[in-house]
Each structure stands twice: as structure tokens, then as C-alpha cells.
Protein backbone atom coordinates (compact mmCIF):
# COMPACT_ATOMS: atom_id res chain seq x y z
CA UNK A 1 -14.82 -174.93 -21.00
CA UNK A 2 -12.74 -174.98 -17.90
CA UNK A 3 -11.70 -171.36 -18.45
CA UNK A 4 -15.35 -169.97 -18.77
CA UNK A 5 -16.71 -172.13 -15.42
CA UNK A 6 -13.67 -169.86 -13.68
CA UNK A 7 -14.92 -166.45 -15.63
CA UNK A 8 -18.06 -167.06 -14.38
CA UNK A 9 -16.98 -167.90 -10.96
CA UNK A 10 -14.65 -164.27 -10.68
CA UNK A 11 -18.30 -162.44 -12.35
CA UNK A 12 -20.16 -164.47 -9.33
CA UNK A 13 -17.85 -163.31 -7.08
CA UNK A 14 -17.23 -159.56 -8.13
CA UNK A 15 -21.16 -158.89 -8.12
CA UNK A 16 -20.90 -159.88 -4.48
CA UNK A 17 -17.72 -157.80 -4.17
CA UNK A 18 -19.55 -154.72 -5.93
CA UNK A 19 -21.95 -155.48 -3.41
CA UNK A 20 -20.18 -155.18 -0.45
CA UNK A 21 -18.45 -152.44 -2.08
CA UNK A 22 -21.23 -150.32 -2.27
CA UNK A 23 -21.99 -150.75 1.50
CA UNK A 24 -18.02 -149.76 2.70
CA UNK A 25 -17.61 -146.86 4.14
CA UNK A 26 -14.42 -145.76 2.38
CA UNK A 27 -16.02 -146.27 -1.22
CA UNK A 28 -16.10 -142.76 -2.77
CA UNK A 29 -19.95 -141.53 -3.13
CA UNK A 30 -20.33 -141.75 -6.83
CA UNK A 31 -18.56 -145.26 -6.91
CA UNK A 32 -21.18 -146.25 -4.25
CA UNK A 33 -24.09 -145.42 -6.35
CA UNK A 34 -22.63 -147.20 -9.56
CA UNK A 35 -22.00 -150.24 -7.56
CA UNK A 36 -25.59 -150.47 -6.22
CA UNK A 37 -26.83 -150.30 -9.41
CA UNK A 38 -24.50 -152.60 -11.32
CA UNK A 39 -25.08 -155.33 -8.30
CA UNK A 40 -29.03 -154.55 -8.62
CA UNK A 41 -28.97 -154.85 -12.07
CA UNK A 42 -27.39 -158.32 -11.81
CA UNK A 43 -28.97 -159.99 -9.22
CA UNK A 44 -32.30 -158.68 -10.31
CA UNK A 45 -34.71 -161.05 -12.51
CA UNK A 46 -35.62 -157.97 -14.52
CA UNK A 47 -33.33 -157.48 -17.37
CA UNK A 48 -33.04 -154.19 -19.59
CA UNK A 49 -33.38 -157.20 -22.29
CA UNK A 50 -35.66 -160.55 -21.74
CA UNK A 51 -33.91 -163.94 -21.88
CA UNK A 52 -36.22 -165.49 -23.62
CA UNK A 53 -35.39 -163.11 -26.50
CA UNK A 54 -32.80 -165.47 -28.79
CA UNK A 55 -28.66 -164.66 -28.31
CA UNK A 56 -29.70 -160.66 -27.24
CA UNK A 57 -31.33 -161.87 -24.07
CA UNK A 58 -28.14 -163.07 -22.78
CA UNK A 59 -25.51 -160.78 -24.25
CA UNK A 60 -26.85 -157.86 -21.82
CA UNK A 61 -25.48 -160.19 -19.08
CA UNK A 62 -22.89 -160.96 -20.63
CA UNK A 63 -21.71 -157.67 -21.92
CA UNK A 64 -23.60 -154.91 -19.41
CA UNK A 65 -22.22 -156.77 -16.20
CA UNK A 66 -18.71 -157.49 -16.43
CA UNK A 67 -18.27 -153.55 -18.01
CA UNK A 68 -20.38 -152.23 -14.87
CA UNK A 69 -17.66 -154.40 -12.87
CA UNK A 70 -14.90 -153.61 -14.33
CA UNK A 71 -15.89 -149.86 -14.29
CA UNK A 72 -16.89 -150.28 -10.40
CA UNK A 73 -13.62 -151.63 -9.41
CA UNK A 74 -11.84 -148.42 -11.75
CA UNK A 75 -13.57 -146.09 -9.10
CA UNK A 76 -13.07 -147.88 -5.65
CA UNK A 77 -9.76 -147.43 -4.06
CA UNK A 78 -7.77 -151.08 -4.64
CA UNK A 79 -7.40 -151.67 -1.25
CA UNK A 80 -11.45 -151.22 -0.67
CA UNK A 81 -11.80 -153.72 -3.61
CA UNK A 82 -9.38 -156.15 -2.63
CA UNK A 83 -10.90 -156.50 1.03
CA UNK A 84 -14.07 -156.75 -0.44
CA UNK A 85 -12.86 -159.31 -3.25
CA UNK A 86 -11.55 -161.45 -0.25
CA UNK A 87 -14.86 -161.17 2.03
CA UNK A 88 -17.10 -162.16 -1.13
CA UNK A 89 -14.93 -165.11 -1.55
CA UNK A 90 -14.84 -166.16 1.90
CA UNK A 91 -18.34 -166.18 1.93
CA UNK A 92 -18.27 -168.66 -0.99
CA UNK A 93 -16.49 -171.07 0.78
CA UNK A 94 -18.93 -170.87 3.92
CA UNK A 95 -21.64 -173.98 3.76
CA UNK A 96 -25.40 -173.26 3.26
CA UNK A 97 -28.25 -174.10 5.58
CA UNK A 98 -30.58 -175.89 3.16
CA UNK A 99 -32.74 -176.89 6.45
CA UNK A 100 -32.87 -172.68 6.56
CA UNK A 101 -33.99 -172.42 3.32
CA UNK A 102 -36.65 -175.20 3.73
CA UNK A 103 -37.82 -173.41 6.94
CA UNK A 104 -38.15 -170.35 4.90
CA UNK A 105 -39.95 -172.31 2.14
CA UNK A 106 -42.27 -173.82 4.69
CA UNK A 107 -42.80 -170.37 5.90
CA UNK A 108 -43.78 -168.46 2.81
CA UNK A 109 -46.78 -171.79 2.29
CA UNK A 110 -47.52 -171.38 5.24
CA UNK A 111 -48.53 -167.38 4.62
CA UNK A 112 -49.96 -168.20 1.17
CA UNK A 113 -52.06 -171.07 2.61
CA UNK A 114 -53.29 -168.72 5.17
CA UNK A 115 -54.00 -166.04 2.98
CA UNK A 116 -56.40 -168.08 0.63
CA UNK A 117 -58.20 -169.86 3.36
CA UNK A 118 -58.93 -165.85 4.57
CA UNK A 119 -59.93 -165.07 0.83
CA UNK A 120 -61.64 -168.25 0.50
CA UNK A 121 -65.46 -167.97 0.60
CA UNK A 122 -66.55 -170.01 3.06
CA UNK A 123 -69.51 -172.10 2.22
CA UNK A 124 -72.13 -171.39 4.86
């Protein structure tokens, strides 16, 4: 079990190296456009197959992600990849600002609130 909590944790981390990949400026053209889509395909919540759909939903993931990886990291020079490997795990080890994410919460009810009291009839 130990062994697939550390797969999952290289897959976490080369979708944000793919990422970051896609965005350096030495990363060959062609390499760049693979990597945007492999890291949009898996941080998207749209899949090419559901999840709900039983065993197929997750074997996309689990088959369609690690082969765009590993064919991402094929076309981007090593030394790109590495640097990019090490930034993406750097920023793994930074903390994160739950207070940011609850101000950003608190932000996003605060629009939708706003929103329905402007859609909201008012009784008159």
C-alpha cells in the first residue's frame, strides 16, 4: 500500500511538473502543447470517461495520465524536466493558507448571495 501512496505522490507531482513544463521557455513547441493538454486533462473534473462509470471510470486516470507523463517528459529536454520536477516538489513542501482559502470561500457567498438578492423579486 505504501508503494502506491508514493506512485501517486510522483503522478501528483509530475502533473505539476508537466505543468510548469509547459510554461518554460526552453520546452520545445510541440512538447509544450502535449504538456498543456496532458496537465488539463488531469486537473480537469471532466473526464474522456465518467467516474461514476464502474472500474472504466478510473482506469482513464489511471492509464491516460501517467502515459501522457511519461510521453511529456520523452519530449522535454532532461534538464527542463528535472528543474521543473524540483520546483513542483518544492512547492509541495510549502504550507497552505487555509485562512486564504476561507477568504476566497467567503468571497464567492458573498457574490452568490448578492446575485440572488438582485434576481430576487422583491415583494412590493
Amino acid at each position: 500500500m505504501e508503494r502506491v501512496k508514493a506512485w501517486a505522490r510522483r503522478l501528483k507531482r509530475d502533473v505539476h511538473a508537466v505543468w510548469l513544463a509547459a510554461r518554460h521557455p526552453a520546452t520545445p513547441r510541440t512538447a509544450k502543447l502535449l504538456a498543456l493538454a496532458v496537465a488539463a486533462y488531469a486537473l480537469s473534473p471532466i473526464d474522456l470517461i465518467p467516474d461514476f462509470i464502474p472500474v472504466l471510470g478510473y482506469l482513464d486516470d489511471l492509464i491516460l495520465v501517467p502515459l501522457g507523463i511519461l510521453l511529456v517528459t520523452r519530449m522535454v529536454p532532461p534538464a527542463v524536466m528535472a528543474e521543473c520536477r524540483a520546483r513542483a516538489e518544492a512547492a509541495a513542501q510549502r504550507p497552505r493558507s487555509f485562512g486564504g482559502a476561507a477568504v476566497i470561500v467567503a468571497l464567492w457567498l458573498a457574490a452568490a448571495a448578492l446575485l440572488l438578492w438582485w434576481l430576487w423579486p422583491s415583494a412590493a
